[in-house]
C-alpha atoms as a PDB file:
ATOM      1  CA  UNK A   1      87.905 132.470 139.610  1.00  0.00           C
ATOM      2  CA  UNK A   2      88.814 128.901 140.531  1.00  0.00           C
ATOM      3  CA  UNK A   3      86.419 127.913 137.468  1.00  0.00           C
ATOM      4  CA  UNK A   4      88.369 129.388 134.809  1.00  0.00           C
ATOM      5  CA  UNK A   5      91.966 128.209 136.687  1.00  0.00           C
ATOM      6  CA  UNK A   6      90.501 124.805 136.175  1.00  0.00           C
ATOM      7  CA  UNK A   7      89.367 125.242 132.066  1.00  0.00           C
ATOM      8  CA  UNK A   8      92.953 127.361 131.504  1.00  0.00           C
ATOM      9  CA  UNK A   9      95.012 123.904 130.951  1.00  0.00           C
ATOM     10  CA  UNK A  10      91.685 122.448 128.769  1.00  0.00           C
ATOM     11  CA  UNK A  11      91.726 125.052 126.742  1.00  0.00           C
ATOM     12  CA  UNK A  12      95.374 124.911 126.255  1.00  0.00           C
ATOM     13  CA  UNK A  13      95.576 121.778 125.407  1.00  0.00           C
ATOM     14  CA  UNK A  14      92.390 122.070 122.625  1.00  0.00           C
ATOM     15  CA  UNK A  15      93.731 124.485 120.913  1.00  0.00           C
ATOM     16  CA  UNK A  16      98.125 122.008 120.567  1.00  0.00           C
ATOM     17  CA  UNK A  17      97.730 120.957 117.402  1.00  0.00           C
ATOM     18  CA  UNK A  18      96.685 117.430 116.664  1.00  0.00           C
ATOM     19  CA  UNK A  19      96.897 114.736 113.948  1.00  0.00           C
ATOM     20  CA  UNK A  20      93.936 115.282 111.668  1.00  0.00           C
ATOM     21  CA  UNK A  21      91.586 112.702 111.693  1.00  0.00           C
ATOM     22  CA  UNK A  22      90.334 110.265 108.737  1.00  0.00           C
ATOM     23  CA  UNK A  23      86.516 109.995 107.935  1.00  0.00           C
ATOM     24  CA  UNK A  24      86.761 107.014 110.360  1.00  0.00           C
ATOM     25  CA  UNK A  25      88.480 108.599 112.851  1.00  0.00           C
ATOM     26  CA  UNK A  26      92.150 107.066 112.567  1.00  0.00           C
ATOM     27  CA  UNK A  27      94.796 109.660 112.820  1.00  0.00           C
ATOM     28  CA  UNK A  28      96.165 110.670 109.440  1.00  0.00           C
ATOM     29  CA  UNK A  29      99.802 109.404 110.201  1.00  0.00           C
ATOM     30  CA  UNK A  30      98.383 106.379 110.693  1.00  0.00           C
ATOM     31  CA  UNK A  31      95.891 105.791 107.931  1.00  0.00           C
ATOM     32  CA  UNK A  32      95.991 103.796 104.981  1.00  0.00           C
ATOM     33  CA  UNK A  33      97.435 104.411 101.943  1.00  0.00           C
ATOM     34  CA  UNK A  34      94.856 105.977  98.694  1.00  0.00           C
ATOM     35  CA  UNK A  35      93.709 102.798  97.603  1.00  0.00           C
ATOM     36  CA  UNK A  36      93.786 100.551 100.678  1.00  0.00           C
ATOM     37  CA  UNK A  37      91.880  99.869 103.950  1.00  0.00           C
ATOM     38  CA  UNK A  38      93.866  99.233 106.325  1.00  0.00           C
ATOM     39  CA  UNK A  39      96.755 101.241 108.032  1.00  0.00           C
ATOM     40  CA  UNK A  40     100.646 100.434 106.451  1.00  0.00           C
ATOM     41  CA  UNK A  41     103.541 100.242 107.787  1.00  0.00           C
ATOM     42  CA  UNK A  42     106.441  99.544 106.061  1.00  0.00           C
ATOM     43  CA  UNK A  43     107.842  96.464 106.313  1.00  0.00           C
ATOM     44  CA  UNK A  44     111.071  95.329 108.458  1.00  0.00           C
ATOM     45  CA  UNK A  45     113.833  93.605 106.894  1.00  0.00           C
ATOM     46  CA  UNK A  46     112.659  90.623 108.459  1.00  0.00           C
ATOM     47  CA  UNK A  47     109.340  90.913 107.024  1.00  0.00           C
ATOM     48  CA  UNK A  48     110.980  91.848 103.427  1.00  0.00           C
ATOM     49  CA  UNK A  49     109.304  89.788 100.545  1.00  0.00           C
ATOM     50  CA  UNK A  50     111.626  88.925  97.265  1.00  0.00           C
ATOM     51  CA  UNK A  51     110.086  91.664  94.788  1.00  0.00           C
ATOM     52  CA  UNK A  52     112.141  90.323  91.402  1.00  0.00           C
ATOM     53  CA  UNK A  53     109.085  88.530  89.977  1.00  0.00           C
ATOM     54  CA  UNK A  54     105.635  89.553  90.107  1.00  0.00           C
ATOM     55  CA  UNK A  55     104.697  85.691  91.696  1.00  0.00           C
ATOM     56  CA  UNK A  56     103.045  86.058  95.193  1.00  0.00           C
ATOM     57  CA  UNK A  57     100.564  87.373  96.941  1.00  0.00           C
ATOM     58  CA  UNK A  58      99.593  91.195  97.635  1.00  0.00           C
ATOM     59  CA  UNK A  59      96.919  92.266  99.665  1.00  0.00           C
ATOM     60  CA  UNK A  60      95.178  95.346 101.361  1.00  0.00           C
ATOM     61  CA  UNK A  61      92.028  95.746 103.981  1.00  0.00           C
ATOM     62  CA  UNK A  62      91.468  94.459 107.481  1.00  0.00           C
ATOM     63  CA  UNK A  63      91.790  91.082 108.403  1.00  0.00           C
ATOM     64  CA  UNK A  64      88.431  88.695 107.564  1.00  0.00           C
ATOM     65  CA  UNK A  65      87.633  91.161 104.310  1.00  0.00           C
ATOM     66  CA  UNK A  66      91.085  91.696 102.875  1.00  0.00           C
ATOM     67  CA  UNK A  67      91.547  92.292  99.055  1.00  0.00           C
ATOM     68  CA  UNK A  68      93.658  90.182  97.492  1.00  0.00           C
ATOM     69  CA  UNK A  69      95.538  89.895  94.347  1.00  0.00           C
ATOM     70  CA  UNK A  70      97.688  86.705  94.226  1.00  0.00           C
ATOM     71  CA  UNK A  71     100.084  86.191  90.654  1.00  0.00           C
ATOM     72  CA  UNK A  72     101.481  83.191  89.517  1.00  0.00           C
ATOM     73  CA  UNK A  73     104.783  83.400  87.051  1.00  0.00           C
ATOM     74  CA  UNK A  74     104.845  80.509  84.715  1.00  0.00           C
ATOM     75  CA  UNK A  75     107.911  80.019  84.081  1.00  0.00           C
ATOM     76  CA  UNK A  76     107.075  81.436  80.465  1.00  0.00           C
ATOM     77  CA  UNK A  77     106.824  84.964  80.205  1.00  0.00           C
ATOM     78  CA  UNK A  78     103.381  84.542  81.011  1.00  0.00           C
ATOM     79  CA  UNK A  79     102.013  85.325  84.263  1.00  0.00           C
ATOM     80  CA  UNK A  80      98.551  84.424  85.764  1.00  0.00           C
ATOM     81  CA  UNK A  81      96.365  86.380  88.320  1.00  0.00           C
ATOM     82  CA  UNK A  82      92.994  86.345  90.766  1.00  0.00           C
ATOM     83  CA  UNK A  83      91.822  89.117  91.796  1.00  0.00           C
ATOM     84  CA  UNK A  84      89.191  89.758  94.741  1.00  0.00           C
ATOM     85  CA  UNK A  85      88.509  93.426  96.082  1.00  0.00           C
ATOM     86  CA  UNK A  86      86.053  94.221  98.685  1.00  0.00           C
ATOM     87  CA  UNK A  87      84.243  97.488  98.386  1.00  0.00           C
ATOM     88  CA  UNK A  88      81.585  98.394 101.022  1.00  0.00           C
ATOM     89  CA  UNK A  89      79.260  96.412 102.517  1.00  0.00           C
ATOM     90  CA  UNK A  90      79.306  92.964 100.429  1.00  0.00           C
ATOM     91  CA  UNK A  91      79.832  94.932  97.588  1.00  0.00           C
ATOM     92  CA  UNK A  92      83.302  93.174  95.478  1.00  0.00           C
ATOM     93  CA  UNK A  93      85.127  92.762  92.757  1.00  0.00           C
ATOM     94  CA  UNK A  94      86.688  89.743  91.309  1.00  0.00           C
ATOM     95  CA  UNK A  95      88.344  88.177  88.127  1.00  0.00           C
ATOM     96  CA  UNK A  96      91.322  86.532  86.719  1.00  0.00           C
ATOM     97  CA  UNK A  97      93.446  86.508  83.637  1.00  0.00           C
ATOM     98  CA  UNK A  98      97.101  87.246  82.650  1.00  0.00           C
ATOM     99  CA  UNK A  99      99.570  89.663  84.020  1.00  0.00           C
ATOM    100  CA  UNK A 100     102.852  91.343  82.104  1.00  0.00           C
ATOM    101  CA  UNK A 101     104.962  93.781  83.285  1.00  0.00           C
ATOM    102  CA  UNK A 102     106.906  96.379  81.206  1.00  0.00           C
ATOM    103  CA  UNK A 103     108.909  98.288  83.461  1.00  0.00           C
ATOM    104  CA  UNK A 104     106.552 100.115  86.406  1.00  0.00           C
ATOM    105  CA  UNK A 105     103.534  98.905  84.607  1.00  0.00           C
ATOM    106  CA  UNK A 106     102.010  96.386  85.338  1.00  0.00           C
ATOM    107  CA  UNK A 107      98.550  95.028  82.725  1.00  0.00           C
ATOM    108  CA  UNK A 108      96.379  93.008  84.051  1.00  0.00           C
ATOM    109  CA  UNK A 109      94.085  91.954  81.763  1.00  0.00           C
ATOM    110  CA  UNK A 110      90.803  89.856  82.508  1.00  0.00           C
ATOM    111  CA  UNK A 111      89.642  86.586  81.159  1.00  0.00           C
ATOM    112  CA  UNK A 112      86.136  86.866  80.629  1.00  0.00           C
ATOM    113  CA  UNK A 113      83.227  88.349  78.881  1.00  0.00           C
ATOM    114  CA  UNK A 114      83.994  91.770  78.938  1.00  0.00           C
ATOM    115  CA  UNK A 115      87.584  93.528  78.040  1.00  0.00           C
ATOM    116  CA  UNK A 116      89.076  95.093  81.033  1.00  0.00           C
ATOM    117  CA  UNK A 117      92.463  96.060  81.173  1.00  0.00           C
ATOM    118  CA  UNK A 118      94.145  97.440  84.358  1.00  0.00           C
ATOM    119  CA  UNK A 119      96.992  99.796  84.117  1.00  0.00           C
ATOM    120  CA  UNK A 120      98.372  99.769  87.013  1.00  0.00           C
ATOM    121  CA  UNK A 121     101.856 101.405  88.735  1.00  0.00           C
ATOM    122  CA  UNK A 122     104.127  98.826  90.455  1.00  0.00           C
ATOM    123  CA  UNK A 123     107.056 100.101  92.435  1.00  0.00           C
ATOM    124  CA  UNK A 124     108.820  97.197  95.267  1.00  0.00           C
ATOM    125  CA  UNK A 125     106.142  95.731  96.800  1.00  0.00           C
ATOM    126  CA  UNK A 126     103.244  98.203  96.277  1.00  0.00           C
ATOM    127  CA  UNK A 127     100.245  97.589  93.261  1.00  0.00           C
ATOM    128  CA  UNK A 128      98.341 100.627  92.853  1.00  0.00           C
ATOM    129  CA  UNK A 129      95.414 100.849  90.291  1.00  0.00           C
ATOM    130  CA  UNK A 130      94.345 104.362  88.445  1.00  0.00           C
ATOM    131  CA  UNK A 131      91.827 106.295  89.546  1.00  0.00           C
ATOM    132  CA  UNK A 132      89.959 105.244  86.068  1.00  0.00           C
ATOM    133  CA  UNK A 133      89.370 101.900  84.480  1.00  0.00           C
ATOM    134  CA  UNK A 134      87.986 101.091  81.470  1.00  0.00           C
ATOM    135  CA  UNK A 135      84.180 100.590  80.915  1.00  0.00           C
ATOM    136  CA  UNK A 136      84.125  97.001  80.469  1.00  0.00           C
ATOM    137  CA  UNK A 137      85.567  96.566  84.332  1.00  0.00           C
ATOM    138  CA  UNK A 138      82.268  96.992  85.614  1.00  0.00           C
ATOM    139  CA  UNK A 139      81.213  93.498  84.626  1.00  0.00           C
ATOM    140  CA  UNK A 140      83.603  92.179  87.342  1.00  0.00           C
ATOM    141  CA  UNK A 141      82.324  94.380  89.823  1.00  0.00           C
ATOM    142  CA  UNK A 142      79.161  94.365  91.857  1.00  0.00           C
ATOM    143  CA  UNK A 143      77.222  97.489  91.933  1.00  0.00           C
ATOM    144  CA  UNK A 144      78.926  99.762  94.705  1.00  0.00           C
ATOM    145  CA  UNK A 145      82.525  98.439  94.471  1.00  0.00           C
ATOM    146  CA  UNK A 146      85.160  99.216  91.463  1.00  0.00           C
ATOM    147  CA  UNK A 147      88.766  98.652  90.729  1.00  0.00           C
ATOM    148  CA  UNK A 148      89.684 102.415  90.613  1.00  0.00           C
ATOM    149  CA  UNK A 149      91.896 103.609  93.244  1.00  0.00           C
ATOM    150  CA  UNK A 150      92.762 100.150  94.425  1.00  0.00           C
ATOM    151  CA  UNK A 151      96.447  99.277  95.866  1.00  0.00           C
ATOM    152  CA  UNK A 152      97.547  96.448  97.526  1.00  0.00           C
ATOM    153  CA  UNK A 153     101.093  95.470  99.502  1.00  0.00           C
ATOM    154  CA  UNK A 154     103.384  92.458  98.270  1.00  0.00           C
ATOM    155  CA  UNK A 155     102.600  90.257 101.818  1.00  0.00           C
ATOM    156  CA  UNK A 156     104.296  86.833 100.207  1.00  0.00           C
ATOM    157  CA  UNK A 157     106.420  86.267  97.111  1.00  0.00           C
ATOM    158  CA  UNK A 158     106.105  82.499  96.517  1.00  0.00           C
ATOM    159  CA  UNK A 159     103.525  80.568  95.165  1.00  0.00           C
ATOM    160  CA  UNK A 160     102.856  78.981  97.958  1.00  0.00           C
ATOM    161  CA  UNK A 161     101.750  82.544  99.208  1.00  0.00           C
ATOM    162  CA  UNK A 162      99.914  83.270  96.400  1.00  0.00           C
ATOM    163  CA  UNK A 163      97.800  79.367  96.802  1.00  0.00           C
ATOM    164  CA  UNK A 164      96.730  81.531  99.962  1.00  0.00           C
ATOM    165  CA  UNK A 165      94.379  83.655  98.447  1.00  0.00           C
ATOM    166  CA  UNK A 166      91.128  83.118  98.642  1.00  0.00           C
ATOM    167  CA  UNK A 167      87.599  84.162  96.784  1.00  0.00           C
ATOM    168  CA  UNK A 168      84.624  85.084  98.201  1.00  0.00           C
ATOM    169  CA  UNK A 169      83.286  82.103  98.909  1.00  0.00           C
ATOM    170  CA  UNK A 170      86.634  80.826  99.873  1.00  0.00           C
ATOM    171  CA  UNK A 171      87.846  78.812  97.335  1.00  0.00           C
ATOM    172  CA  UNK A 172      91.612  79.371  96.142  1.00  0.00           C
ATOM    173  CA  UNK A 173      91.778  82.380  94.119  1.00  0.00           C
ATOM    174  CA  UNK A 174      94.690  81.561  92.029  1.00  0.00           C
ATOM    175  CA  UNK A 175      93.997  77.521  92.034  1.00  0.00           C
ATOM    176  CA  UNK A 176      93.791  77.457  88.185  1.00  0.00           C
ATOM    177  CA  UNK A 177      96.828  79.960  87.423  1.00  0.00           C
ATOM    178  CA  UNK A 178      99.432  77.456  88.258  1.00  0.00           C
ATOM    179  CA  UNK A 179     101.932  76.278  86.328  1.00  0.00           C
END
């Protein structure tokens, strides 16, 4: 009798519901955005980051392996970006190349051997890729990472902010997209 008077208030309180749980065990509420690594909250007003041009820097992902995505305005009409996502493991991506935005669309198209252009959603402060990209995207991504599904959060919007960025090896990301 005293057994089951003890297990009465642990059953009880099994079977309140609870936040569901992610894959890696942080409470749903609390979890990350599709397309990003690390939780998000919103930010204060103090924290608020100018969101009229696209120049800054945006990033998603724990700190020591964030993904970043830093973009340079020219002064112009033409706008420059660097691009480095960490998938799992030491898997990345990473690339460069111009930037326009038409409304909530923003194309990013790489510089390099293979066409890849990104069309991806931009609302305030938030980047968010689709869950497809075109073929040729591959060639800027090592085997187990891709582009698809990837968002990242306005966390600067100067250039200065944007300088922060930094490659894998840790070289400036957006050192050449300067005006």
């Amino acid at each position: 009798m005293k057994r089951s008077a003890l297990l009465l208030p642990l059953l009880a309180a099994a079977c309140q519901p609870q936040d569901a749980l992610t894959d890696n065990g942080v409470p749903a509420s609390t979890a990350a955005a599709p397309g990003t690594d690390a939780p998000h909250a919103p930010p204060t007003p103090a924290q608020a980051v100018q969101t009229a041009t696209l120049t800054g820097l945006y990033e998603s992902g724990a700190a020591g392996s964030r993904s970043q995505l830093c973009m340079i305005d020219r002064g112009t009409g033409d706008t420059r970006f660097g691009i480095v996502l960490r998938g799992p493991g030491n898997e990345s991506c990473s690339g460069n190349g111009s930037a326009v935005r038409q409304g909530d669309v923003l194309r990013l198209t790489m510089a390099g051997d293979e066409a890849c252009t990104i069309e991806a959603r931009i609302a305030g402060g938030r980047v968010g890729f689709p869950a497809a990209t075109a073929p040729g995207c591959a060639y800027y991504c090592s085997r187990g990472a891709r582009f698809a599904g990837a968002g990242f959060d306005k966390t600067g919007g100067t250039a200065q902010d944007a300088m922060r960025a930094e490659d894998l090896v840790g070289d400036r990301l957006c050192a050449g997209t300067g005006g």
